[in-house]
Protein backbone atom coordinates (compact mmCIF):
# COMPACT_ATOMS: atom_id res chain seq x y z
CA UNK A 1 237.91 -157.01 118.93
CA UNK A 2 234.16 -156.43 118.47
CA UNK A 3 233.06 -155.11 114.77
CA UNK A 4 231.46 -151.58 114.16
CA UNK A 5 229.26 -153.13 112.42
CA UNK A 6 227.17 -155.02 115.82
CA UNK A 7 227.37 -151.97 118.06
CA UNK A 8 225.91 -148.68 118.97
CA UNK A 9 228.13 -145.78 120.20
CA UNK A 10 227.16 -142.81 122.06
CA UNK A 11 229.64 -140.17 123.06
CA UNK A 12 228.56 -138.10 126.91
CA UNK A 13 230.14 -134.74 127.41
CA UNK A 14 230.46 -134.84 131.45
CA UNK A 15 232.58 -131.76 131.83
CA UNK A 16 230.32 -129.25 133.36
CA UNK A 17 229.80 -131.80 136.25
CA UNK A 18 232.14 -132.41 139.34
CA UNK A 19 233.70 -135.27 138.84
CA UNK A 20 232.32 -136.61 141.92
CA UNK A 21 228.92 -136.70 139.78
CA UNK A 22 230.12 -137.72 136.87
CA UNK A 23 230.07 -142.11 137.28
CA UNK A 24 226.02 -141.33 138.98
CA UNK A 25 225.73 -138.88 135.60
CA UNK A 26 226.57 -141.76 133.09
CA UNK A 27 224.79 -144.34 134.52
CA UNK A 28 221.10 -142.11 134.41
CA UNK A 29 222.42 -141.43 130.96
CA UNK A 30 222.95 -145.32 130.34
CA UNK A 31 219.25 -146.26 131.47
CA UNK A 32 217.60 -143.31 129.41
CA UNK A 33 219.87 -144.72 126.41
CA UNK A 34 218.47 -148.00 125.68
CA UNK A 35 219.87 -148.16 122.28
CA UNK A 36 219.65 -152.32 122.21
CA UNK A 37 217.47 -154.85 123.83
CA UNK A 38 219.34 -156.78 126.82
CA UNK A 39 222.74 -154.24 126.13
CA UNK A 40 225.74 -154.43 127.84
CA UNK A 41 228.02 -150.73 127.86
CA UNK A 42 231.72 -150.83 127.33
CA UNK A 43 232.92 -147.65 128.58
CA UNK A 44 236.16 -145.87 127.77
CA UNK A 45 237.23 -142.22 129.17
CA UNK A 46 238.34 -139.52 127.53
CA UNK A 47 239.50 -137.01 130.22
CA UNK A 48 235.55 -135.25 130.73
CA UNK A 49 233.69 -137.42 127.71
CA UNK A 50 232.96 -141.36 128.09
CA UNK A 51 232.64 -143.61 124.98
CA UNK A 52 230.01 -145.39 125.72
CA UNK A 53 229.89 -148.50 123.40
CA UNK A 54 226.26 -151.05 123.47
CA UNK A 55 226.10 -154.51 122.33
CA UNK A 56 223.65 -156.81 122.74
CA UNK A 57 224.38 -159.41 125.56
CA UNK A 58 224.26 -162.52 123.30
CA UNK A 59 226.73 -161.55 121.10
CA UNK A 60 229.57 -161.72 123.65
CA UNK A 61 227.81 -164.85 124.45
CA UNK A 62 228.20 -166.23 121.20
CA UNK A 63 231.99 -165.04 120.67
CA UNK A 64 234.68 -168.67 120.93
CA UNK A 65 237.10 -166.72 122.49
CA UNK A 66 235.60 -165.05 125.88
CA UNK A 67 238.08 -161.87 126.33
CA UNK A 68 237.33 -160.16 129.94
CA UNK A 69 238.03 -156.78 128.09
CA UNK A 70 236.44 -156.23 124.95
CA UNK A 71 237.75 -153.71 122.56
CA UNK A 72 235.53 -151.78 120.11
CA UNK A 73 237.08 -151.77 116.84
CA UNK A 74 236.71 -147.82 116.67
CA UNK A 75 239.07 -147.93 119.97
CA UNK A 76 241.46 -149.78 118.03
CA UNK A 77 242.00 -147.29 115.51
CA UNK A 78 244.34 -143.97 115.20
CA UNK A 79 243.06 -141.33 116.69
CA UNK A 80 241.87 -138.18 114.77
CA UNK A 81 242.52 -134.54 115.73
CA UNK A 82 239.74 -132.47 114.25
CA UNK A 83 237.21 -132.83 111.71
CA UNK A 84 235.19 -135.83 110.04
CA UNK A 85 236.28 -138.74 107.92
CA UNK A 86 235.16 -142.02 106.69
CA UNK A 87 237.28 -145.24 107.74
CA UNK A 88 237.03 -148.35 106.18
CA UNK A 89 235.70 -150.98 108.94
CA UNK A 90 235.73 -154.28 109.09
CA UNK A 91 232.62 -154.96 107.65
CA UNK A 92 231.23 -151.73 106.46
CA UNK A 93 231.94 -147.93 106.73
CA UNK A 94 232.44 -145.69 109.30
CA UNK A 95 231.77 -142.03 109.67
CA UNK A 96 233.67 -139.89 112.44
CA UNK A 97 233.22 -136.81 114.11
CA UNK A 98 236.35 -135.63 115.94
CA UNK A 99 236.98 -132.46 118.28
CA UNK A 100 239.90 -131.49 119.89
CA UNK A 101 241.08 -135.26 119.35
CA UNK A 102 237.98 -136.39 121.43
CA UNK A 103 235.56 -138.53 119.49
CA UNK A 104 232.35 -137.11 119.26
CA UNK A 105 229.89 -138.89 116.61
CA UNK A 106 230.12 -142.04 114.87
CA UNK A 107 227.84 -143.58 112.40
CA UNK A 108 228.28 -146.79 110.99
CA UNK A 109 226.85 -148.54 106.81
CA UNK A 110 227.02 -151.82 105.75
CA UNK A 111 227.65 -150.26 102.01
CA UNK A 112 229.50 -147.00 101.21
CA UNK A 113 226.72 -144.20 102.41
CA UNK A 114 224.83 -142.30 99.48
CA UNK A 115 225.44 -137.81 99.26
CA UNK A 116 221.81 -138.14 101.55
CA UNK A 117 222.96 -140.06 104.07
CA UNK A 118 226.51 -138.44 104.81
CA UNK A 119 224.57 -135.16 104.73
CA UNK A 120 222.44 -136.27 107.85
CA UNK A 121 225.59 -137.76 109.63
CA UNK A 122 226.77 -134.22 109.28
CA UNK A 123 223.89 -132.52 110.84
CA UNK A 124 223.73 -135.10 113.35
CA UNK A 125 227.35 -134.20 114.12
CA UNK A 126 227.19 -130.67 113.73
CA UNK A 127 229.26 -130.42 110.65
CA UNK A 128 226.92 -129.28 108.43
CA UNK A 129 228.69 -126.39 106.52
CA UNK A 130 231.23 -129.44 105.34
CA UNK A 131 231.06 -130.76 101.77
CA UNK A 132 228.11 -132.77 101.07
CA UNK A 133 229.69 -135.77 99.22
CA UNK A 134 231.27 -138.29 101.55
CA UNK A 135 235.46 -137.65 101.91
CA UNK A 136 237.70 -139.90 100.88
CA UNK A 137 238.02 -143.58 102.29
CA UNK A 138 240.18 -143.77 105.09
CA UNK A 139 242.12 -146.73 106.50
CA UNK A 140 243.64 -145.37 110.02
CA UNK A 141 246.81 -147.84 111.71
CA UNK A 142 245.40 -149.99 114.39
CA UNK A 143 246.61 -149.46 117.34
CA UNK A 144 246.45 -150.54 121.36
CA UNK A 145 244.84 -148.18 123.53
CA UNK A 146 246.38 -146.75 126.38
CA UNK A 147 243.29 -147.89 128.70
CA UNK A 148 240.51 -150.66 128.04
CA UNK A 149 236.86 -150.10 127.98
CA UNK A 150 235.48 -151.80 131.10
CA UNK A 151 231.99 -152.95 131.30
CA UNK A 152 229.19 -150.41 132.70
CA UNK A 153 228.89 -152.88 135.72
CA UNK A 154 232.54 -152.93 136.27
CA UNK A 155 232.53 -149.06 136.91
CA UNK A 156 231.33 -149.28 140.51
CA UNK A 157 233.84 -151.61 141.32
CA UNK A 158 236.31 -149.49 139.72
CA UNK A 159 235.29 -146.50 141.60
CA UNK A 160 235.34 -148.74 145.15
CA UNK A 161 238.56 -150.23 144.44
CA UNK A 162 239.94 -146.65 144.44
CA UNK A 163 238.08 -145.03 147.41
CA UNK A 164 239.12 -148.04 149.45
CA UNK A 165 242.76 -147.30 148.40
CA UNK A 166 242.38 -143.65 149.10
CA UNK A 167 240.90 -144.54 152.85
CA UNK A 168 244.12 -146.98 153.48
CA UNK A 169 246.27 -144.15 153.02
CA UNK A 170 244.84 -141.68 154.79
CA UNK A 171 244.50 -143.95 157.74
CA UNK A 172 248.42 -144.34 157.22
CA UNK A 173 248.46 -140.25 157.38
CA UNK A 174 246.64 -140.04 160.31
CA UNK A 175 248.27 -142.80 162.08
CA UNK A 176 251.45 -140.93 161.57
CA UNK A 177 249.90 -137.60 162.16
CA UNK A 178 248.81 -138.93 165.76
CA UNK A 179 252.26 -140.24 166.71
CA UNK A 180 253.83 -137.36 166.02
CA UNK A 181 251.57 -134.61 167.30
CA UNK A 182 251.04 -136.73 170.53
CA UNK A 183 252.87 -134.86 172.58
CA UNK A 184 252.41 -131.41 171.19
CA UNK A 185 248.72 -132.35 172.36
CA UNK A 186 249.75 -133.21 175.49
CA UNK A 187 251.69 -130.17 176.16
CA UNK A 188 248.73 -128.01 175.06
CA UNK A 189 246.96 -129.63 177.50
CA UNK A 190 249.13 -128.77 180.54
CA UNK A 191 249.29 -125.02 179.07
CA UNK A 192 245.95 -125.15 179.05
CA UNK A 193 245.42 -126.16 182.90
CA UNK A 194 248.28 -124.11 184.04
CA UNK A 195 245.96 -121.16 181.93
CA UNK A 196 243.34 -122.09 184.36
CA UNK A 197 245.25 -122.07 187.49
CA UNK A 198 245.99 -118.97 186.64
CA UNK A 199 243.44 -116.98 185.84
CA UNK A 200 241.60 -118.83 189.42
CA UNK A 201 244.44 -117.40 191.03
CA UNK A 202 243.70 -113.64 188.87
CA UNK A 203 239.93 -113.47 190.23
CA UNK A 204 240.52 -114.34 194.22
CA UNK A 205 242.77 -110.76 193.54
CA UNK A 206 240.38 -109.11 191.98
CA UNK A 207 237.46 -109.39 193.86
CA UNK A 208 237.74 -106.92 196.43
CA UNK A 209 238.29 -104.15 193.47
CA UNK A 210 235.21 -105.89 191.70
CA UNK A 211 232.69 -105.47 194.90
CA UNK A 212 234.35 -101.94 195.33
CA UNK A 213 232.83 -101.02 191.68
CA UNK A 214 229.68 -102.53 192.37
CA UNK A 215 229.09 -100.49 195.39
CA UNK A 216 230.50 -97.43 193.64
CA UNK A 217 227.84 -98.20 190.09
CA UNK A 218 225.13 -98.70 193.37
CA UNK A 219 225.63 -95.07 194.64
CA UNK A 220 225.98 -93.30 191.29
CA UNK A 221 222.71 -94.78 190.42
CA UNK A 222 221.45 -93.41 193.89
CA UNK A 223 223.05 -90.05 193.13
CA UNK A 224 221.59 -89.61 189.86
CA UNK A 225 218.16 -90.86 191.88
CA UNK A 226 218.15 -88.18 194.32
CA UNK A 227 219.55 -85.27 191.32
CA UNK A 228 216.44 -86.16 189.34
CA UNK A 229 214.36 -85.53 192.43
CA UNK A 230 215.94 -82.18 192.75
CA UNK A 231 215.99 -81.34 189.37
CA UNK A 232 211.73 -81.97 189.54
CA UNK A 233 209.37 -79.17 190.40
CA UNK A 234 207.80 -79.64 193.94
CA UNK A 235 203.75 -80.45 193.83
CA UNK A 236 203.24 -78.17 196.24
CA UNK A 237 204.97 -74.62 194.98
CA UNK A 238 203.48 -75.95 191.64
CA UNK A 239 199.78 -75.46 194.24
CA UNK A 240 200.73 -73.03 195.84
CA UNK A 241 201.34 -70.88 192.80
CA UNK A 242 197.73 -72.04 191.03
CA UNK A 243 196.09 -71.15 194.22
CA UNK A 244 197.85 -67.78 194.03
CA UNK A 245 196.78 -67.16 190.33
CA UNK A 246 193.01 -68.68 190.17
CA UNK A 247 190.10 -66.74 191.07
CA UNK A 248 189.21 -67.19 194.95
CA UNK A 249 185.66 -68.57 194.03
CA UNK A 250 187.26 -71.16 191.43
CA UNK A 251 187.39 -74.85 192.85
CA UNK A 252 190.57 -77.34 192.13
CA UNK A 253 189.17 -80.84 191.46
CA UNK A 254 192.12 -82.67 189.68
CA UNK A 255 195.41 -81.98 189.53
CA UNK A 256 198.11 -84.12 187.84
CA UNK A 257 201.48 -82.92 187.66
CA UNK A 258 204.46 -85.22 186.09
CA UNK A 259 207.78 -83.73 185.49
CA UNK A 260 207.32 -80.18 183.79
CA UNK A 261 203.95 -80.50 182.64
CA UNK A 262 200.89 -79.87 184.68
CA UNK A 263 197.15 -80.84 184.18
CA UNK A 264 194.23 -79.04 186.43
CA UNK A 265 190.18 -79.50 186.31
CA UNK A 266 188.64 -76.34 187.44
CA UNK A 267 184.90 -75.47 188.31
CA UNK A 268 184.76 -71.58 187.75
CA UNK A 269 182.01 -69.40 188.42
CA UNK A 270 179.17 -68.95 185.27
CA UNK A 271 180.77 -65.05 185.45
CA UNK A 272 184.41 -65.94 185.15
CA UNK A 273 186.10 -65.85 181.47
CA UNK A 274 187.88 -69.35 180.63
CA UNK A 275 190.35 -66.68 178.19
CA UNK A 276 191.04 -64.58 181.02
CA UNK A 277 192.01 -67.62 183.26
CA UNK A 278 193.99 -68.75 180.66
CA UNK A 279 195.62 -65.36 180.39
CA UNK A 280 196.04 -65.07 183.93
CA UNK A 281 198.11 -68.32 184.41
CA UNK A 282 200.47 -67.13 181.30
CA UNK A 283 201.14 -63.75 182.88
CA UNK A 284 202.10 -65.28 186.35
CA UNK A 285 205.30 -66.31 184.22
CA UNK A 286 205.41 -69.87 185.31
CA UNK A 287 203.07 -71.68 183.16
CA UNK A 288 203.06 -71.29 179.68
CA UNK A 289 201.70 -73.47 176.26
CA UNK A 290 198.39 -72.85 178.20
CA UNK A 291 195.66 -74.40 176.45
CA UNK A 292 192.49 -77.03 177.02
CA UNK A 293 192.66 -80.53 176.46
CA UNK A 294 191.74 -82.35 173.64
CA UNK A 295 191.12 -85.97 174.59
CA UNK A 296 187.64 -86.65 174.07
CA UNK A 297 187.40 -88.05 177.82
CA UNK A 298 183.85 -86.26 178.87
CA UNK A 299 184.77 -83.72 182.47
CA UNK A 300 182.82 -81.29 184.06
CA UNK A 301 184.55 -77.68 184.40
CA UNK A 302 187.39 -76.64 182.94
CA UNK A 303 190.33 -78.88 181.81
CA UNK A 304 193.19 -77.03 181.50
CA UNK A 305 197.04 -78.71 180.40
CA UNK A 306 200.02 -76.48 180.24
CA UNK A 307 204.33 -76.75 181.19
CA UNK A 308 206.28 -75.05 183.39
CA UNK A 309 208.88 -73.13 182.25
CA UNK A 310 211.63 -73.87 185.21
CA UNK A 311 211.81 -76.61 187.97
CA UNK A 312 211.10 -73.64 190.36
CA UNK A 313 208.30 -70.37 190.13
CA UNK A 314 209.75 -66.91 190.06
CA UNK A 315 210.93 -65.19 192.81
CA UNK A 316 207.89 -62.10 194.20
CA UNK A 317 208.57 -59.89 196.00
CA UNK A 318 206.64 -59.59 199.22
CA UNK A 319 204.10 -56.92 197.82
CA UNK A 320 202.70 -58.84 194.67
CA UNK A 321 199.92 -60.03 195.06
CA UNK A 322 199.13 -61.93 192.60
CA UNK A 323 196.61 -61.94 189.53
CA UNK A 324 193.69 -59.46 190.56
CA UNK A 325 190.97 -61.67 190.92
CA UNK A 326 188.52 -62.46 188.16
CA UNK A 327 185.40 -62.47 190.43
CA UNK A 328 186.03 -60.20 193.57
CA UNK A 329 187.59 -60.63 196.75
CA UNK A 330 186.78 -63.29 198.83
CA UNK A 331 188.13 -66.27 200.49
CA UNK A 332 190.97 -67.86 198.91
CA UNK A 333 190.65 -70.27 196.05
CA UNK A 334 189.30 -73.90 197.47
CA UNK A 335 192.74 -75.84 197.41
CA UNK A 336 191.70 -79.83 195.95
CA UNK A 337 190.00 -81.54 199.00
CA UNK A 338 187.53 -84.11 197.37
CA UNK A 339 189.24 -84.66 194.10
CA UNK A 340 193.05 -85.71 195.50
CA UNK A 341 196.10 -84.52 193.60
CA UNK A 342 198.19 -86.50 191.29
CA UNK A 343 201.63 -86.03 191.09
């Protein structure tokens, strides 16, 4: 049994840490603790909190009887349930913080400690709305520990005695978990290549009806093709009817026609109105939104963009001639010859 009285003690809460963590946790905690010179930790658990007790290294040294598991003498007392008392040590006095029956603070005097000093144990323990004075002397049973402390450098060893326990028995488990799912594997194996023998067998049958919707998807793409076509005005009635409603002296140098909208360059005559042409293609019926363009590409004449209101002109009858012409009879309007139409 090692005195109070030639030992530090240091209590670390490790509960809010996996405990997977928790050995790595204490041992940073250990090297940042350095209470003594040359110390060597006994550690004892309790559940989430480890007692962590330091003595210097020479001491054991110097002890007749070498014990391979020291006991601190505060270990070897009666535990407390809650609150803080004074115990009579071996040599000295010792102060005790208890929580839930976990030991939290200890604080060890050679003589009984003055009002002073039990007033800064309290602080330090977190007691400090208790009396001031120091409570009466206390002299718990001794008692054996359940478990004893093991050395901070027994810990690993601990912890790898118990993993390599844990990885002989699940080898064991999946030893037996092979033998016995052996042949379930192997029986998902032959469903799973009959599966495949099957479904080889499902696509030879289904071919022909696959190639027979490709060829069908083929011609309703065609069809829809040739309805867009149809559903397009023609370049040609879309002339035909511009040539019908310019003046004859007016000259077609670009035309660009895509879908329902329409885009003509004109050279008119200094004595022909660009408002009246404009006018003029509105009242034929098939052009409308007839207006110049705006796109800041320099052209010579008039450039002119409008829509058509239907894929195909209105019907005339065979005595309408037309818009009256804006600059006298003549020849008919010059159709585009050295500008070429777009369509």
């Amino acid at each position: 049994m090692i005195s109070r009285g030639v030992i530090r003690h240091r209590a670390f809460d490790l509960s809010e840490l996996p405990e997977a963590d928790r050995l790595g946790a204490l041992r940073a905690q250990l090297a940042a603790w350095e209470p003594l010179p040359d110390a060597q930790y006994l550690i004892s658990w309790q559940g989430a909190v480890a007692q962590a007790f330091a003595i210097e290294k020479h001491r054991l040294d110097q002890v007749a009887v070498k014990n391979p598991a020291w006991l601190p003498e505060t270990l070897a007392r009666e535990a407390y349930s809650q609150g803080v008392r004074m115990v009579q040590a071996l040599d000295g006095f010792e102060g005790q913080a208890w929580k839930a029956g976990v030991l939290r603070v200890t604080r060890w005097w050679a003589t009984r400690p003055s009002a002073q000093e039990w007033s800064l144990f309290l602080r330090q323990a977190g007691w400090a709305g208790s009396a001031s004075t120091a409570p009466e002397l206390e002299s718990p049973n001794w008692q054996k520990p359940g478990r004893l402390p093991v050395s901070a450098d027994q810990l690993g060893q601990v912890g790898q005695g118990n993993e390599r326990v844990l990885v002989g028995v699940l080898a064991l488990v999946l030893i037996g978990f092979g033998a016995m799912s052996a042949r379930a594997l192997w029986d998902s194996f032959e469903a799973r290549r009959q599966a495949q023998l099957a479904l080889a067998e499902l696509k030879v049958g289904v071919a022909p009806v696959l190639a027979a919707r490709d060829k069908a998807l083929a011609s309703a793409d065609q069809s829809a093709a040739l309805i867009s076509l149809l559903q397009a005005p023609r370049p040609l009635e879309v002339l035909e009817e511009l040539l019908r409603l310019l003046p004859s002296t007016g000259l077609i140098r670009e035309a660009d026609i895509q879908g329902m909208e329409v885009r003509v360059v004109l050279d008119l005559p200094a004595d022909v109105s660009r408002s009246k042409v404009i006018a003029g293609l509105e009242a034929g019926g098939w052009f409308t939104q007839v207006s110049e363009a705006r796109d800041g590409q320099p052209r010579a004449g008039l450039d002119l963009q409008m829509k058509l209101s239907s894929v195909s002109p209105p019907q005339r009858s065979s005595a309408d001639a037309g818009l009256q012409r804006l600059s006298g009879e003549g020849a008919p309007p010059t159709p585009p010859g050295s500008a070429g139409t777009k369509q």
